[in-house]
C-alpha atoms as a PDB file:
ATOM      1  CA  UNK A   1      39.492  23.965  36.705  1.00  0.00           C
ATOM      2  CA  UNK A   2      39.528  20.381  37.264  1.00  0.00           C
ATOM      3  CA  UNK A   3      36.504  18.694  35.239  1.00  0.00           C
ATOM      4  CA  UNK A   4      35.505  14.812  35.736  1.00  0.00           C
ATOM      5  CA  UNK A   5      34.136  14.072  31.913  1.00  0.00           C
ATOM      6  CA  UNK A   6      32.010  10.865  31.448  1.00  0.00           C
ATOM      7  CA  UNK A   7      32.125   9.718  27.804  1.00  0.00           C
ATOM      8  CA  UNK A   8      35.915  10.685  26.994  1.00  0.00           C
ATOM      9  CA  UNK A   9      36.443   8.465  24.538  1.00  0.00           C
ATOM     10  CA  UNK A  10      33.749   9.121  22.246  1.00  0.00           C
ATOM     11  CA  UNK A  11      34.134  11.570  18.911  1.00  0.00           C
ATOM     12  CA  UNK A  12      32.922  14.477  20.784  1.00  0.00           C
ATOM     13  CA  UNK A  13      34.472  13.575  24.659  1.00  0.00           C
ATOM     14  CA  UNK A  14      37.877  12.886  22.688  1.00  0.00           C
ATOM     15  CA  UNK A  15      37.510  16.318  21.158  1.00  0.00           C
ATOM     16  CA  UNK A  16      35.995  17.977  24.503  1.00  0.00           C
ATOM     17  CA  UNK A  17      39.389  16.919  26.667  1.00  0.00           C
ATOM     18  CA  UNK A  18      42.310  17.889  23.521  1.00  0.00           C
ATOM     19  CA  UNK A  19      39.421  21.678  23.881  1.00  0.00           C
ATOM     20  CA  UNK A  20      39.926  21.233  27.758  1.00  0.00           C
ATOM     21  CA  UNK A  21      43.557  21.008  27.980  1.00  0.00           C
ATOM     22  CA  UNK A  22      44.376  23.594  25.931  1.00  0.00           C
ATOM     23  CA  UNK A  23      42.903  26.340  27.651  1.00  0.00           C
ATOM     24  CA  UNK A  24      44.478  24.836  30.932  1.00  0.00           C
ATOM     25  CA  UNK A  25      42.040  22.796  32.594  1.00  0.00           C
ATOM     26  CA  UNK A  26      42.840  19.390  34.136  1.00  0.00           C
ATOM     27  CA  UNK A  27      40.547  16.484  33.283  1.00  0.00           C
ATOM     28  CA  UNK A  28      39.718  13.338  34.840  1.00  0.00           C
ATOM     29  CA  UNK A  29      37.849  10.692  32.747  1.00  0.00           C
ATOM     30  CA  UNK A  30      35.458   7.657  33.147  1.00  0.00           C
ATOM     31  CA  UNK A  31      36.941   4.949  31.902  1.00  0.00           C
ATOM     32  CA  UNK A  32      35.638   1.940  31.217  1.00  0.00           C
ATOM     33  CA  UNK A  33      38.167  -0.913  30.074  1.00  0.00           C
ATOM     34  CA  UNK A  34      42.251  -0.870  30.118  1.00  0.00           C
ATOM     35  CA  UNK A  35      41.539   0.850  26.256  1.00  0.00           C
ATOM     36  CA  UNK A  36      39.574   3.192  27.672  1.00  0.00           C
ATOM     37  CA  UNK A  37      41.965   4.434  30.350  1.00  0.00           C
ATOM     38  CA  UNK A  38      45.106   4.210  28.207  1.00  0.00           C
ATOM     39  CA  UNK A  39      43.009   6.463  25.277  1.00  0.00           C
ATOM     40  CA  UNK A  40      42.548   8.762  27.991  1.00  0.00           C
ATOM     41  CA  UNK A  41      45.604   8.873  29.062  1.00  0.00           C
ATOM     42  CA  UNK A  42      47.164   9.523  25.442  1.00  0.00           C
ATOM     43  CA  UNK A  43      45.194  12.572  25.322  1.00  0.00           C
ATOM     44  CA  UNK A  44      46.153  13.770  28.483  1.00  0.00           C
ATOM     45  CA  UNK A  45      43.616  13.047  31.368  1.00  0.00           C
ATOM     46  CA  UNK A  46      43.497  10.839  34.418  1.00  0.00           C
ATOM     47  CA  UNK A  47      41.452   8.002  34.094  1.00  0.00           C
ATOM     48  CA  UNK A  48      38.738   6.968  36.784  1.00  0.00           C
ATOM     49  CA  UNK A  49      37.819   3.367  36.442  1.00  0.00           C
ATOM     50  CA  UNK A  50      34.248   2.420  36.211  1.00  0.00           C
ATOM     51  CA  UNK A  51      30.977   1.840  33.754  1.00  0.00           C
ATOM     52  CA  UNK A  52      27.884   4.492  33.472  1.00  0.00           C
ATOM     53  CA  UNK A  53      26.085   2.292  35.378  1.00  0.00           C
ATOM     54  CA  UNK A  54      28.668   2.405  38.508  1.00  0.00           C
ATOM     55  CA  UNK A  55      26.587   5.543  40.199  1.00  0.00           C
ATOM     56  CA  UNK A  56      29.335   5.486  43.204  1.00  0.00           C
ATOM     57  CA  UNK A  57      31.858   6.381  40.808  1.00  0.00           C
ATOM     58  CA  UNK A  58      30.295   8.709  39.592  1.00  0.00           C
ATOM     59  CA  UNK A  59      29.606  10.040  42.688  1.00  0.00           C
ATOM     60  CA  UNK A  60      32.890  10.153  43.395  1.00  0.00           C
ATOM     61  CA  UNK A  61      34.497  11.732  40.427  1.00  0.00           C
ATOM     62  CA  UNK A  62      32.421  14.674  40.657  1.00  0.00           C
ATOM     63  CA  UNK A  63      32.787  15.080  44.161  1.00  0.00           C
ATOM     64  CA  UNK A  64      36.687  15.724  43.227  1.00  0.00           C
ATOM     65  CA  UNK A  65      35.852  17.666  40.460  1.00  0.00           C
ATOM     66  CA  UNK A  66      35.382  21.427  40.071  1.00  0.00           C
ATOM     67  CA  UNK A  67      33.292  21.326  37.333  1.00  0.00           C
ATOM     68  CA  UNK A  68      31.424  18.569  35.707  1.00  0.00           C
ATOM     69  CA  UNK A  69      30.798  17.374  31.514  1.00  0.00           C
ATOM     70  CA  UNK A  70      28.001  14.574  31.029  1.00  0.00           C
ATOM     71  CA  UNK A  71      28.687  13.124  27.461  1.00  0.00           C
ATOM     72  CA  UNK A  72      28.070   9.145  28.032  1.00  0.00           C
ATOM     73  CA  UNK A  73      25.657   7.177  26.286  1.00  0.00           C
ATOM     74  CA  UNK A  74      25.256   3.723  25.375  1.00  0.00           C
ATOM     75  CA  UNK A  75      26.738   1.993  22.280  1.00  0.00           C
ATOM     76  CA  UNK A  76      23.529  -0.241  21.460  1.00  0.00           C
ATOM     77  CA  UNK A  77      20.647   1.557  19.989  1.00  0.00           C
ATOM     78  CA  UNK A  78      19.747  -1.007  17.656  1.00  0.00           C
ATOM     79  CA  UNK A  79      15.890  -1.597  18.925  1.00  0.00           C
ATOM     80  CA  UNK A  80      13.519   0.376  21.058  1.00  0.00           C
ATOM     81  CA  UNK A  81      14.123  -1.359  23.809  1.00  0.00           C
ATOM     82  CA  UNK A  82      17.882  -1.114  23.573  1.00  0.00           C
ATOM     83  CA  UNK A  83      17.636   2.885  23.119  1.00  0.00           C
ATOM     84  CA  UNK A  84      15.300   2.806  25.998  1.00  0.00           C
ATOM     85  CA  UNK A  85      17.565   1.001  27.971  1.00  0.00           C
ATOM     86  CA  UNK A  86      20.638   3.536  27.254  1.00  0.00           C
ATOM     87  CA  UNK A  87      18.551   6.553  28.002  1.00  0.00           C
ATOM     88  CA  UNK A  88      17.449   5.039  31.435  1.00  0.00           C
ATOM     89  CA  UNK A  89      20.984   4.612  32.296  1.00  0.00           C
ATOM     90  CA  UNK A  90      21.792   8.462  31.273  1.00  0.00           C
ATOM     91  CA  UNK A  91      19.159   9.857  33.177  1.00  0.00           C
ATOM     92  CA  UNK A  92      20.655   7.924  36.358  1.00  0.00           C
ATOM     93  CA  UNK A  93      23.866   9.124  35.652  1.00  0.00           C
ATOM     94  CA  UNK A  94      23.017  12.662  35.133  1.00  0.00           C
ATOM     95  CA  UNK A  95      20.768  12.414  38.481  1.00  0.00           C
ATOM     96  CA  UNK A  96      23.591  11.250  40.250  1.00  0.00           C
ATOM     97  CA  UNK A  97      26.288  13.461  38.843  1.00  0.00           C
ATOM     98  CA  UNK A  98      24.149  16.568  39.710  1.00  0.00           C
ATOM     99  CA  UNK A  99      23.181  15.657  43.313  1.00  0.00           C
ATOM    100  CA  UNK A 100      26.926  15.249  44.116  1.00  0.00           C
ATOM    101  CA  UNK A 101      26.861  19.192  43.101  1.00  0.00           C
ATOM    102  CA  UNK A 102      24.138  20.526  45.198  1.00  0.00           C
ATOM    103  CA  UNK A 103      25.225  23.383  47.569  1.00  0.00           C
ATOM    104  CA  UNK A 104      28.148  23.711  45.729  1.00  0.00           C
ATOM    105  CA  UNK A 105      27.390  26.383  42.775  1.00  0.00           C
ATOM    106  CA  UNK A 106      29.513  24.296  41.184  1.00  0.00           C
ATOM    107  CA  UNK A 107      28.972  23.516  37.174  1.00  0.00           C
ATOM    108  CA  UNK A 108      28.053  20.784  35.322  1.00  0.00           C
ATOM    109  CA  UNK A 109      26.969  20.993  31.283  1.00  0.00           C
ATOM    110  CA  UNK A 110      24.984  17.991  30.071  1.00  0.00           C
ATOM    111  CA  UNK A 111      24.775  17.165  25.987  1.00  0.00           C
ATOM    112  CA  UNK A 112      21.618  17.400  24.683  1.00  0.00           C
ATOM    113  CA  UNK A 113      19.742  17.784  21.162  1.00  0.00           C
ATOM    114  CA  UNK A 114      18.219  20.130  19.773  1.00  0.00           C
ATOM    115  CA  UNK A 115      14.708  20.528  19.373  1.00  0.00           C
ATOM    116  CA  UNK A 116      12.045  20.723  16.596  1.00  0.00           C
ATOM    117  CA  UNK A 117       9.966  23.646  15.419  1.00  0.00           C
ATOM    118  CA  UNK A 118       7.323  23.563  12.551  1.00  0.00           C
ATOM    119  CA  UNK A 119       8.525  25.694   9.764  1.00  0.00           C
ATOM    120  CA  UNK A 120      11.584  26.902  10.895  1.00  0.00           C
ATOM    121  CA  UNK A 121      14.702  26.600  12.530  1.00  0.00           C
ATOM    122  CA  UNK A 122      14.262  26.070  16.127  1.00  0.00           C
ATOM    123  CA  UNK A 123      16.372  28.248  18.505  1.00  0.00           C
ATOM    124  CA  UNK A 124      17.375  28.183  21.888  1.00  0.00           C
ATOM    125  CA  UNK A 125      14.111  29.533  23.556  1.00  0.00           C
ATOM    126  CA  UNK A 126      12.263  26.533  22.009  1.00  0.00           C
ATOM    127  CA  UNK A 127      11.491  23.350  24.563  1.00  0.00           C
ATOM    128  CA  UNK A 128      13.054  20.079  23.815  1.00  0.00           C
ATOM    129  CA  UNK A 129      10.518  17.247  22.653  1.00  0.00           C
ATOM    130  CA  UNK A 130       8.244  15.830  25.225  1.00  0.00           C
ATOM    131  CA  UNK A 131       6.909  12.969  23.055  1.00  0.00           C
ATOM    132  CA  UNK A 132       8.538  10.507  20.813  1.00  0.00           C
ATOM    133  CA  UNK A 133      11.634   8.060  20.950  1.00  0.00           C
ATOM    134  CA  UNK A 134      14.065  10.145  23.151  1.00  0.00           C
ATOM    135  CA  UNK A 135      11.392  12.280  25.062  1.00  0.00           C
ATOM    136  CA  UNK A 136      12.735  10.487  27.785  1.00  0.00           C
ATOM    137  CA  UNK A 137      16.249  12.195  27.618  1.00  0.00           C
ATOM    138  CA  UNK A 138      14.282  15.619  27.614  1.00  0.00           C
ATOM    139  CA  UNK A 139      12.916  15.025  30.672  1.00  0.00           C
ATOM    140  CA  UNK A 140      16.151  14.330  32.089  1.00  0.00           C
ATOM    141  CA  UNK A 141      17.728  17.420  30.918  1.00  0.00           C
ATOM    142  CA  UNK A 142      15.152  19.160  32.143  1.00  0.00           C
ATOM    143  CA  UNK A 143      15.685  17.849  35.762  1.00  0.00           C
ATOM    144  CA  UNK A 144      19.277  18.781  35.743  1.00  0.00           C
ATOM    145  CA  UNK A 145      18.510  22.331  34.435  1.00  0.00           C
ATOM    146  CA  UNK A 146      16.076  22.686  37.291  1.00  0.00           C
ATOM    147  CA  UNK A 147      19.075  22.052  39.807  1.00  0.00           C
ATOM    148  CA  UNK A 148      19.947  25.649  39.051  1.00  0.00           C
ATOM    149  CA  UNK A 149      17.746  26.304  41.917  1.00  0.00           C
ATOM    150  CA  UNK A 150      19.531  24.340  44.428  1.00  0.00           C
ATOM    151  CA  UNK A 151      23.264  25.796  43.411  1.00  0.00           C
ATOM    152  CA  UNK A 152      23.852  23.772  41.118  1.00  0.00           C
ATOM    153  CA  UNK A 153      25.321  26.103  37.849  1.00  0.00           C
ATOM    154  CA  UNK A 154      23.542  23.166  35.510  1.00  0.00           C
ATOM    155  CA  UNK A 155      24.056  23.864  31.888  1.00  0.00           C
ATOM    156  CA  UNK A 156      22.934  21.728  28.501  1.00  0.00           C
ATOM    157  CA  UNK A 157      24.909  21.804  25.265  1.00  0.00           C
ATOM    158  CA  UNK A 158      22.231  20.697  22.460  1.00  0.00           C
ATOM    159  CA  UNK A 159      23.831  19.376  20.224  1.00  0.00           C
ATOM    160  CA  UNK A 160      22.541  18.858  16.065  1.00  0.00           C
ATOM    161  CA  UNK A 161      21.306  15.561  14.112  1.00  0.00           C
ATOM    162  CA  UNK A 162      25.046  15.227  13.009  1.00  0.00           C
ATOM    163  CA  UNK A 163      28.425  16.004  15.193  1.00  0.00           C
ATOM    164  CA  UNK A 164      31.280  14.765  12.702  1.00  0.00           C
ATOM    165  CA  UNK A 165      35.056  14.661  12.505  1.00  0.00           C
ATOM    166  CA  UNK A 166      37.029  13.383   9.554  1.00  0.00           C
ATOM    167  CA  UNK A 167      33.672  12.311   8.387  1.00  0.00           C
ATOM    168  CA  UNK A 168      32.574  10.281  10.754  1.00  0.00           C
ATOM    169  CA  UNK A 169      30.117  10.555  13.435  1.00  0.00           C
ATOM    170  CA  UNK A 170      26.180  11.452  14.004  1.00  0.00           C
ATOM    171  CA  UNK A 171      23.316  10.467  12.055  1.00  0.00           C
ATOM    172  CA  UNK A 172      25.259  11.283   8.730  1.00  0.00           C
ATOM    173  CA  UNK A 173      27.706   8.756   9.906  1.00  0.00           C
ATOM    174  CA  UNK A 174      24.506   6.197  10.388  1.00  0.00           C
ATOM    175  CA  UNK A 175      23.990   7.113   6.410  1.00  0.00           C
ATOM    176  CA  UNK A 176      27.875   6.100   5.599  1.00  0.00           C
ATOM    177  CA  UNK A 177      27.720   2.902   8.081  1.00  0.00           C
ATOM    178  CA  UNK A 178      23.916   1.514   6.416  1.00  0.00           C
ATOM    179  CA  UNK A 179      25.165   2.460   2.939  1.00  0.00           C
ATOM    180  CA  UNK A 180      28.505   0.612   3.089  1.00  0.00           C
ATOM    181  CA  UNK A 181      26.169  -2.526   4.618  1.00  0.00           C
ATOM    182  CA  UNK A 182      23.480  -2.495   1.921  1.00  0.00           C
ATOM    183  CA  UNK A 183      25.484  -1.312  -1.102  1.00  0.00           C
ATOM    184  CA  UNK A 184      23.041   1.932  -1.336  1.00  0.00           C
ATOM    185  CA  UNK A 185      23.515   5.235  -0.287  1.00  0.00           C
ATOM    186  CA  UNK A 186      19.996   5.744   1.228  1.00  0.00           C
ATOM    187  CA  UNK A 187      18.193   8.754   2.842  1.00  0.00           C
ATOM    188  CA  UNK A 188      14.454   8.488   4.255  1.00  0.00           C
ATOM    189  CA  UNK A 189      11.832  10.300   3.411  1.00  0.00           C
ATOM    190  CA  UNK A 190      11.440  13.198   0.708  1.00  0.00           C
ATOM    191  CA  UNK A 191      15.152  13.752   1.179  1.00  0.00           C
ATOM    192  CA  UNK A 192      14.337  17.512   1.142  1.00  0.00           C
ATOM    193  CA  UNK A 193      14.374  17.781   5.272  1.00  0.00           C
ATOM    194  CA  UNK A 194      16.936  19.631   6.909  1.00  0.00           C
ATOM    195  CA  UNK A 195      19.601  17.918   9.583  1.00  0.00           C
ATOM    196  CA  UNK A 196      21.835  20.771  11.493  1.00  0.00           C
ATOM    197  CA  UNK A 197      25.369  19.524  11.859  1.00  0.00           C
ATOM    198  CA  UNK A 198      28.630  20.716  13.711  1.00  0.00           C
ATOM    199  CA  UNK A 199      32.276  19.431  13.679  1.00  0.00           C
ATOM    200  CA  UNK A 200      33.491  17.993  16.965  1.00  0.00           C
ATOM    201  CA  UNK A 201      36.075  20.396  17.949  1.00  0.00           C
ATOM    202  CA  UNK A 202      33.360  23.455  17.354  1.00  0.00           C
ATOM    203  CA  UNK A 203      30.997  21.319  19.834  1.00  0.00           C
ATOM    204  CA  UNK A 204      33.644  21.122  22.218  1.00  0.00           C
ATOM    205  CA  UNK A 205      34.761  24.548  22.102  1.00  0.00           C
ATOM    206  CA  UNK A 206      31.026  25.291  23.078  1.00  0.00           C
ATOM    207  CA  UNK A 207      31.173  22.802  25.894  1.00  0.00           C
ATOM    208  CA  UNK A 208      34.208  24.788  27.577  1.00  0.00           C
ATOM    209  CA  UNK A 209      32.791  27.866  27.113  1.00  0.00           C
ATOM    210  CA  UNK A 210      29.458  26.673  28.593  1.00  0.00           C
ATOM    211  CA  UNK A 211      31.561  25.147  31.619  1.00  0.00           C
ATOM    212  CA  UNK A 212      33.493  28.069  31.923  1.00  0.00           C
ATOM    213  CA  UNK A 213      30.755  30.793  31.941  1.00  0.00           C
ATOM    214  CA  UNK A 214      27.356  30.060  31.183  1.00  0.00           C
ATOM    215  CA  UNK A 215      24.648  30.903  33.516  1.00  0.00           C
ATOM    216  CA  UNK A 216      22.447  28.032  35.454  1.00  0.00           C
ATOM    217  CA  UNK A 217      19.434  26.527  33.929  1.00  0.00           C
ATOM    218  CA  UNK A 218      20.111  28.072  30.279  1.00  0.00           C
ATOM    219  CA  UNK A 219      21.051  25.640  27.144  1.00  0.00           C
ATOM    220  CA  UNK A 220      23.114  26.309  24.067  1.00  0.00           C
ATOM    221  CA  UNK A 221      23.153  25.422  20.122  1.00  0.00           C
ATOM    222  CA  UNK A 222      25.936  23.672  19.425  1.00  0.00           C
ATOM    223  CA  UNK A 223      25.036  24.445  15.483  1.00  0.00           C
ATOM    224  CA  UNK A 224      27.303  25.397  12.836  1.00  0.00           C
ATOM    225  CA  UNK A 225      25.468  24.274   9.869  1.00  0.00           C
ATOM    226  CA  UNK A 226      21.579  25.367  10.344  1.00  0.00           C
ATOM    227  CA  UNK A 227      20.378  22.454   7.890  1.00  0.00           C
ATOM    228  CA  UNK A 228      21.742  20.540   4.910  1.00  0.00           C
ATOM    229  CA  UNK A 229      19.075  18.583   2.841  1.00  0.00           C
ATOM    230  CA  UNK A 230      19.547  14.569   3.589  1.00  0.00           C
ATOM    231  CA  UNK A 231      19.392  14.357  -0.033  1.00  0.00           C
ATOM    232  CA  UNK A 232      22.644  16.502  -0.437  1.00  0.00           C
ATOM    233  CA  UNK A 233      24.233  14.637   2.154  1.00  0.00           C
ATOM    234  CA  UNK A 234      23.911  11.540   0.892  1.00  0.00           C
ATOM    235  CA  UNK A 235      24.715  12.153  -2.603  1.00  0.00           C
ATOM    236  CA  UNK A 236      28.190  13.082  -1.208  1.00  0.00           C
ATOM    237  CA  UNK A 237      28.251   9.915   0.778  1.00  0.00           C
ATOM    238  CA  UNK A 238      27.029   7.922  -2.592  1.00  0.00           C
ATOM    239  CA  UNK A 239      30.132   9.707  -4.622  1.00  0.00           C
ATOM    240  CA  UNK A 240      32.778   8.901  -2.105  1.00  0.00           C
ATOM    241  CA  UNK A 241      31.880   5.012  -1.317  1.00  0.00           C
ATOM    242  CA  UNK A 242      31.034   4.670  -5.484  1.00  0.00           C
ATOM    243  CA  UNK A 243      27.227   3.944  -4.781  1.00  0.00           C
ATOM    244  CA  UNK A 244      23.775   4.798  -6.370  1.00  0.00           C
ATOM    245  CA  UNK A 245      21.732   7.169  -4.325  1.00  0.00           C
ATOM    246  CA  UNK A 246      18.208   6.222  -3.252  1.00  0.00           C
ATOM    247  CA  UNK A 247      15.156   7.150  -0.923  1.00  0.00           C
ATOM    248  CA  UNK A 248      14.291   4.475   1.160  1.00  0.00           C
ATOM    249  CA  UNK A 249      12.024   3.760   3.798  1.00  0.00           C
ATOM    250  CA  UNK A 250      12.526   4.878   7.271  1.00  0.00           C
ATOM    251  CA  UNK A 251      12.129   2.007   8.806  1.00  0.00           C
ATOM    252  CA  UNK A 252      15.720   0.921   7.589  1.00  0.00           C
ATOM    253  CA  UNK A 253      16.978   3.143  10.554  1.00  0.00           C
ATOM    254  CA  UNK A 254      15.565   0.899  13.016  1.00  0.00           C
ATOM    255  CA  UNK A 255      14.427   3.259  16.005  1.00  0.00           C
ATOM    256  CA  UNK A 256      15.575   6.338  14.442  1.00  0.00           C
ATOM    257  CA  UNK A 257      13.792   6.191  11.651  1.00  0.00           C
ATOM    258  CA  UNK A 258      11.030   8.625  12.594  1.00  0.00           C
ATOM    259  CA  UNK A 259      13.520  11.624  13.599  1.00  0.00           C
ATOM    260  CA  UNK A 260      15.766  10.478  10.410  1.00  0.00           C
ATOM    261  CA  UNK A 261      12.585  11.638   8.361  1.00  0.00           C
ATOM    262  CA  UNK A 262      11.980  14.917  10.076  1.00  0.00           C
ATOM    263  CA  UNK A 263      12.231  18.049   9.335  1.00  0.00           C
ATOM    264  CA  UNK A 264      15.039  20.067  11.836  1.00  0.00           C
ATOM    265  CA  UNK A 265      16.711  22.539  10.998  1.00  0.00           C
ATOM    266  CA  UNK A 266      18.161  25.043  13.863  1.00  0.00           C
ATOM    267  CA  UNK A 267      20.083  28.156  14.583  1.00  0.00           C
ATOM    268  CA  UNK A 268      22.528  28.799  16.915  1.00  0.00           C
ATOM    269  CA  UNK A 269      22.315  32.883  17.068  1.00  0.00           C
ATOM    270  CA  UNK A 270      21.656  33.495  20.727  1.00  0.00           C
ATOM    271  CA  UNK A 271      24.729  31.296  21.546  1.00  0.00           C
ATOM    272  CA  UNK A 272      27.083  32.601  19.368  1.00  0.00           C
ATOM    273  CA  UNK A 273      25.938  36.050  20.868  1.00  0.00           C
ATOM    274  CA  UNK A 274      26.216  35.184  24.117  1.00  0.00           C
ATOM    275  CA  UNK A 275      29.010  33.146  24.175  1.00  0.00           C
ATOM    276  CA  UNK A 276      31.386  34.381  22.246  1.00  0.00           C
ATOM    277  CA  UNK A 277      31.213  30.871  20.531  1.00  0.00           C
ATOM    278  CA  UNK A 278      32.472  31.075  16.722  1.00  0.00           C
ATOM    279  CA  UNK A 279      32.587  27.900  14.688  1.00  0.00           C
ATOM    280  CA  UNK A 280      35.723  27.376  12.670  1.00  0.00           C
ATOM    281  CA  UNK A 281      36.168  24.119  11.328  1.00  0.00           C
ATOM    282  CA  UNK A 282      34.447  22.418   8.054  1.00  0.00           C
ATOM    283  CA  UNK A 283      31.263  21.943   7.391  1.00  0.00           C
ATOM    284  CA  UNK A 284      29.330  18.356   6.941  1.00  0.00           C
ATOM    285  CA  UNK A 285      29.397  18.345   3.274  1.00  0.00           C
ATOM    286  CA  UNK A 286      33.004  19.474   3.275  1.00  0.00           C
ATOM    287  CA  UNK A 287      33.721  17.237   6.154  1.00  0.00           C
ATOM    288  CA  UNK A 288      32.171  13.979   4.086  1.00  0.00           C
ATOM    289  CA  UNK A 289      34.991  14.021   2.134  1.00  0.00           C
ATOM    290  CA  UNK A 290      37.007  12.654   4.198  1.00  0.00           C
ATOM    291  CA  UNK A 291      34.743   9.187   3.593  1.00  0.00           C
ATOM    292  CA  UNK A 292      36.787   6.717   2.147  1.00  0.00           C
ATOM    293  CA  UNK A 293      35.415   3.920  -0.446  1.00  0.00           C
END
């Protein structure tokens, strides 16, 4: 299969084309500097000039494509109004890349997150979160699932509070990058709630698999670990960088704060099921080790 990826060069995308190439699929990657395309290129994929924002390329690379992966998001979430700017930019981009399929019955598998549920670990049947700071994403998602019904085979990957590799990445990695900057290793809240997790080469073994075979209009848990107390997770954090450990408020997460505090645990049994889809690699407290002082 030939797959047009947008967001190659991120943890996960980086992950999703080395996942890609080894089972024997050809990728072709929005890129969006000379770095961009030459990272790419290292790992194997032809690069396809252009910025999220460029909806004719888009267009274009999934018109040449047999199969589409929507990972792209922007870099700058550090207000509301930044967030809310990157989110109306995805939702473009994933309207665009899922028109170009219409007709087609070709497949295209969008990243997601998982959802909450009060009390327990939320599961696939469970709807993604209509209000709050990213309900606008949901919405979006839920437009590209609904292009099942115009032969489109749309698929979403949700993926947990934390996708990491060689600890780095997710909201723990927020936890290693504010700790570092204030000299604390801080969690919000009680520190008791739960944040799933998943290494990036387990998330982008799911993403294949979704591409590969996954019906239209379903989604997927990308979840290895179901939910690892923020407290536990930054105490690791705290040990590796040589720094106290300390609650503090959630408004030191800027935007984020609010879902940093929640609750969210969440299983992945109906994927793994379904799917075939077994994780392998470490877990997030195994993988925080890797953090270096």
């Amino acid at each position: 299969m030939h797959v047009f990826i947008t967001g190659g060069t991120g943890v996960i995308g980086s992950t999703v084309i080395t996942e890609l190439r080894e089972h024997g699929h050809t990728v072709l990657a929005l890129a969006r500097s000379d770095r961009s395309a030459a990272a790419v290129a290292e790992l194997g994929a032809e690069a396809l000039r252009g910025e999220l924002a460029d909806l004719d390329v888009l267009r274009t690379g999934a018109e040449r494509a047999d199969g589409v992966i929507s990972l792209a998001f922007g870099r700058d979430y550090g207000s509301p109004e930044a967030l809310a700017a990157s989110i109306a930019e995805e939702a473009a981009a994933m309207a665009t890349l899922g028109e170009a399929l219409v007709g087609s019955g070709r497949p295209i598998v969008a990243a997601s997150g998982t959802p909450a549920a009060t009390g327990r670990a939320a599961t696939e049947d469970d709807p993604l979160l209509l209000e709050g700071p990213v309900a606008a994403r949901s919405r979006s998602v839920h437009a590209l699932l609904a292009l099942a019904e115009r032969e489109v085979r749309a698929t979403a990957v949700r993926l947990p509070r934390t996708v990491h590799h060689r600890g780095e990445g997710g909201f723990a990695g927020l936890l290693v990058e504010n700790a570092r900057r204030t000299g604390v290793a801080g969690f919000p809240g009680s520190g008791d709630q739960r944040w799933p997790a998943v290494h990036a080469r387990d998330a982008a073994a799911l993403f294949r698999l979704a591409l590969e075979s996954a019906p239209g209009g379903t989604a997927w848990h990308a979840v290895a670990d179901e939910g690892d107390a923020v407290r536990d997770i930054a105490a690791v954090i705290g040990r590796r960088l040589g720094l106290p450990v300390a609650q503090v408020p959630a408004e030191t997460f800027g935007p984020f704060g609010p879902i940093f505090a929640a609750d969210q645990p969440a299983s992945s049994t109906r994927t793994r099921e379904a799917l075939g889809w077994r994780p392998t690699h470490p877990s997030l407290l195994a993988d925080l080790e890797n953090v270096r002082p």
